[in-house]
Protein backbone atom coordinates (compact mmCIF):
# COMPACT_ATOMS: atom_id res chain seq x y z
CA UNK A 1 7.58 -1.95 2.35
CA UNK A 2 6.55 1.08 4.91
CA UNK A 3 3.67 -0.30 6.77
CA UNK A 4 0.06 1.20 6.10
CA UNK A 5 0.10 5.20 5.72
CA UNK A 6 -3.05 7.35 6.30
CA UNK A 7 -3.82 10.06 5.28
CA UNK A 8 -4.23 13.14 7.84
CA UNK A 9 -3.17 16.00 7.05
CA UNK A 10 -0.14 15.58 9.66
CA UNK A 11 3.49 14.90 9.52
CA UNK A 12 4.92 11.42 9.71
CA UNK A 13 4.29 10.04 12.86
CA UNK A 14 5.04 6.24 14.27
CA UNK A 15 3.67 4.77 17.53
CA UNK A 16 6.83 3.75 19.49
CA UNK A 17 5.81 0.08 18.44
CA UNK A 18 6.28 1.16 14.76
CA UNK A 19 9.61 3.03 15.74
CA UNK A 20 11.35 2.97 12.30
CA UNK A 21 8.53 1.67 10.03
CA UNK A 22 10.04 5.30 8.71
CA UNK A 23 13.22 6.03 8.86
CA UNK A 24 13.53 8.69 11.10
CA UNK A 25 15.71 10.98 8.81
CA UNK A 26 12.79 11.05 6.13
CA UNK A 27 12.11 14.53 5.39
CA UNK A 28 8.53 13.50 6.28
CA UNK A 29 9.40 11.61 9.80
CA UNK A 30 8.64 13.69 12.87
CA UNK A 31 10.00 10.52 14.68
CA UNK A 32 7.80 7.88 16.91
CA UNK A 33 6.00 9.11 19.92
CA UNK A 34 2.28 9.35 19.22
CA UNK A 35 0.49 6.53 22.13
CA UNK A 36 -1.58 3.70 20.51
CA UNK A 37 -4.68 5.50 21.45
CA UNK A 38 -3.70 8.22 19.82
CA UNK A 39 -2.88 6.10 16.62
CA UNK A 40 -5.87 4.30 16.22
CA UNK A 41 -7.18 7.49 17.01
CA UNK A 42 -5.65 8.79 13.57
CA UNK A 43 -6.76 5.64 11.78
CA UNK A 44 -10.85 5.87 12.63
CA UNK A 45 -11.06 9.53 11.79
CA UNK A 46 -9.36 9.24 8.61
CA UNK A 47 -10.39 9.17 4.92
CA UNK A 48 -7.66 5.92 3.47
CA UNK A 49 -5.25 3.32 4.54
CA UNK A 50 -2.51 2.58 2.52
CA UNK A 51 0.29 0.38 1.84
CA UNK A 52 3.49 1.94 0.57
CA UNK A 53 6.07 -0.24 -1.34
CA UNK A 54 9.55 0.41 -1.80
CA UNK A 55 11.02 -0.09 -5.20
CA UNK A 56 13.95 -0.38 -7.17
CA UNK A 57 15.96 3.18 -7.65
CA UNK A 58 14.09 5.17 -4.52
CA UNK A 59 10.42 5.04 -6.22
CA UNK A 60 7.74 4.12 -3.75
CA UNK A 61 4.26 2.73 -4.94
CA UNK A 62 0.96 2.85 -2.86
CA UNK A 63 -2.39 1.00 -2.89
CA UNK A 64 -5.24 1.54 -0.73
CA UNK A 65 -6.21 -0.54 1.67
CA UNK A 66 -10.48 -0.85 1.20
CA UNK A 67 -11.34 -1.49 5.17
CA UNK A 68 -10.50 -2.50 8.27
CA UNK A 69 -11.24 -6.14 7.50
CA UNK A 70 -8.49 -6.41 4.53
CA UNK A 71 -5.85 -4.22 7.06
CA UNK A 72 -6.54 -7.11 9.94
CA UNK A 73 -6.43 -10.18 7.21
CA UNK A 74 -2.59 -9.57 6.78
CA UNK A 75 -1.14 -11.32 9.64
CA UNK A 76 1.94 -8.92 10.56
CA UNK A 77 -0.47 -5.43 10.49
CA UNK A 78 -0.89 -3.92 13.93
CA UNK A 79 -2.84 -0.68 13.88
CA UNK A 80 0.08 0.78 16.03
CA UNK A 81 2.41 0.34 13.55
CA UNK A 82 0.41 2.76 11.39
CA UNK A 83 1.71 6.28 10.41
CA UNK A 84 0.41 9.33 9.38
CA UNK A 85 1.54 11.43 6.57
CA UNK A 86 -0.03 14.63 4.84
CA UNK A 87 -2.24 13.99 1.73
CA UNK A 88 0.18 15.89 -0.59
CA UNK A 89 2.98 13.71 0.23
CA UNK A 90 1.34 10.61 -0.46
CA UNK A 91 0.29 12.19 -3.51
CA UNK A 92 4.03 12.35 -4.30
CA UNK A 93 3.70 8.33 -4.45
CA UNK A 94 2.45 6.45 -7.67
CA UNK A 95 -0.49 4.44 -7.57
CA UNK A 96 0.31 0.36 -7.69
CA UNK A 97 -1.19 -0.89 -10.88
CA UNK A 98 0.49 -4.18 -10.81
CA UNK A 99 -0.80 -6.54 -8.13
CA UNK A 100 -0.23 -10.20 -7.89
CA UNK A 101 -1.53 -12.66 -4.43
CA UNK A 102 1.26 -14.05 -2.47
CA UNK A 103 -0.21 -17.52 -3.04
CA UNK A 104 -0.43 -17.53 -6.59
CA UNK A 105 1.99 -15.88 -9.28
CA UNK A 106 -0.93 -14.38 -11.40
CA UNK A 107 -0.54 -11.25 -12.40
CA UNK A 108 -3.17 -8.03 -12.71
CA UNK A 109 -3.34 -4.85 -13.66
CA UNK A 110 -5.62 -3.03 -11.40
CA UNK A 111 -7.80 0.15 -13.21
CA UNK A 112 -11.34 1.47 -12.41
CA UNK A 113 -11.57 -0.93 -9.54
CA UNK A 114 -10.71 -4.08 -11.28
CA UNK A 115 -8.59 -6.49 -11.59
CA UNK A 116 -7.53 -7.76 -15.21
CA UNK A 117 -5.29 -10.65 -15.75
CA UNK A 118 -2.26 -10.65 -18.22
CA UNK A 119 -3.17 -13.12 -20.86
CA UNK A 120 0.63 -13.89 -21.03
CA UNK A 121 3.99 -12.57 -19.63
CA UNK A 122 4.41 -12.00 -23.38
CA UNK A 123 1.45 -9.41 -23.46
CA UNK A 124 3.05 -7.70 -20.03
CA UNK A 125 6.25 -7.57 -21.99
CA UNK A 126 5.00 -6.04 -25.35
CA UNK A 127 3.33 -2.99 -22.76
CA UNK A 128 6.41 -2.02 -21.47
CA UNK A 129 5.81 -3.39 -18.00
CA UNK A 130 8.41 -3.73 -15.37
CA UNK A 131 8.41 -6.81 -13.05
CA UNK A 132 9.73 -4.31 -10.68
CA UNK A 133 6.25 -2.86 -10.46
CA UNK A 134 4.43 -5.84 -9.19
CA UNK A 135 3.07 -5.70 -5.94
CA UNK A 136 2.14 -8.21 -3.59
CA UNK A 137 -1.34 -8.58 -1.80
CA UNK A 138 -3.11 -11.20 0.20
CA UNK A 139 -5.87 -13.21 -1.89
CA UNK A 140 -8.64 -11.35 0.69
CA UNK A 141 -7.18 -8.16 -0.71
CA UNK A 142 -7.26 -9.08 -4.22
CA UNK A 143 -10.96 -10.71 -3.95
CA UNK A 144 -12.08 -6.93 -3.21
CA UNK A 145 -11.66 -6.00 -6.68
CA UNK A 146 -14.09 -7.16 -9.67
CA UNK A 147 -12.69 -9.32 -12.30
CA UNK A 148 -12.18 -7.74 -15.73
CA UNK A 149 -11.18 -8.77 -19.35
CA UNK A 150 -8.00 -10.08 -19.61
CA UNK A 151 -4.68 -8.17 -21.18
CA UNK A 152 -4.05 -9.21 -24.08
């Protein structure tokens, strides 16, 4: 996982505390120098947080992060590990549909801002889901979206 991307309208940027959260021969990384300040700077003036999720075969998901509160409830995030990267880059990414909470193996497809359970791994199966596509997100995370119907 690349640790949480905003959006900014800038090249990839890391603080020097979140040297390498992107490799630095990404076509996107300008390399780490921006100050903390200048970070969290980034982060309060801009429109999304997200998390981006390496994959199997190069493919990189994202999911948005819905405030402040969610970003501090994962234990490891540290606003100057954040980067920046242009809007129609992250476009590039796909959105994560797939989310399941670390603490329980549950899983949901995420559309119009809910959250519906798989009735079965049978059901996942039969819609030509991949396992691969699953991504995982702390139970504060997942408590920001409604509950819907499940998929049958």
């Amino acid at each position: 996982m690349i640790r949480p991307s905003i959006i900014s309208g800038a090249p990839v940027a890391c603080s020097i505390n979140g040297k390498g959260t992107l490799p630095e021969d990404h076509p996107l990384s300008v390399g780490a120098g921006y100050a903390v300040a200048a970070v969290r700077e980034l982060a309060d003036d801009s429109d999304a947080v997200y998390y981006l999720y390496y994959k199997s075969e190069g493919k990189i998901l994202k999911i948005g992060v819905p405030s402040p509160d969610i970003f501090e409830s994962y234990a490891r995030n540290d606003w100057a590990d954040v980067v920046a990267i242009d809007g129609a880059d992250l476009a590039r990414y796909q959105d994560a549909t797939l989310v399941k909470s670390v603490s329980n193996p549950a899983v949901y497809r995420i559309e119009n801002g809910q959250a519906r359970p798989f009735e079965s791994e049978n059901a996942f199966m039969r819609l030509g889901y991949d396992f691969q596509d699953i991504v995982d997100i702390n139970d504060a995370h997942l408590s920001t979206y409604r509950r819907g119907q499940p998929v049958r």
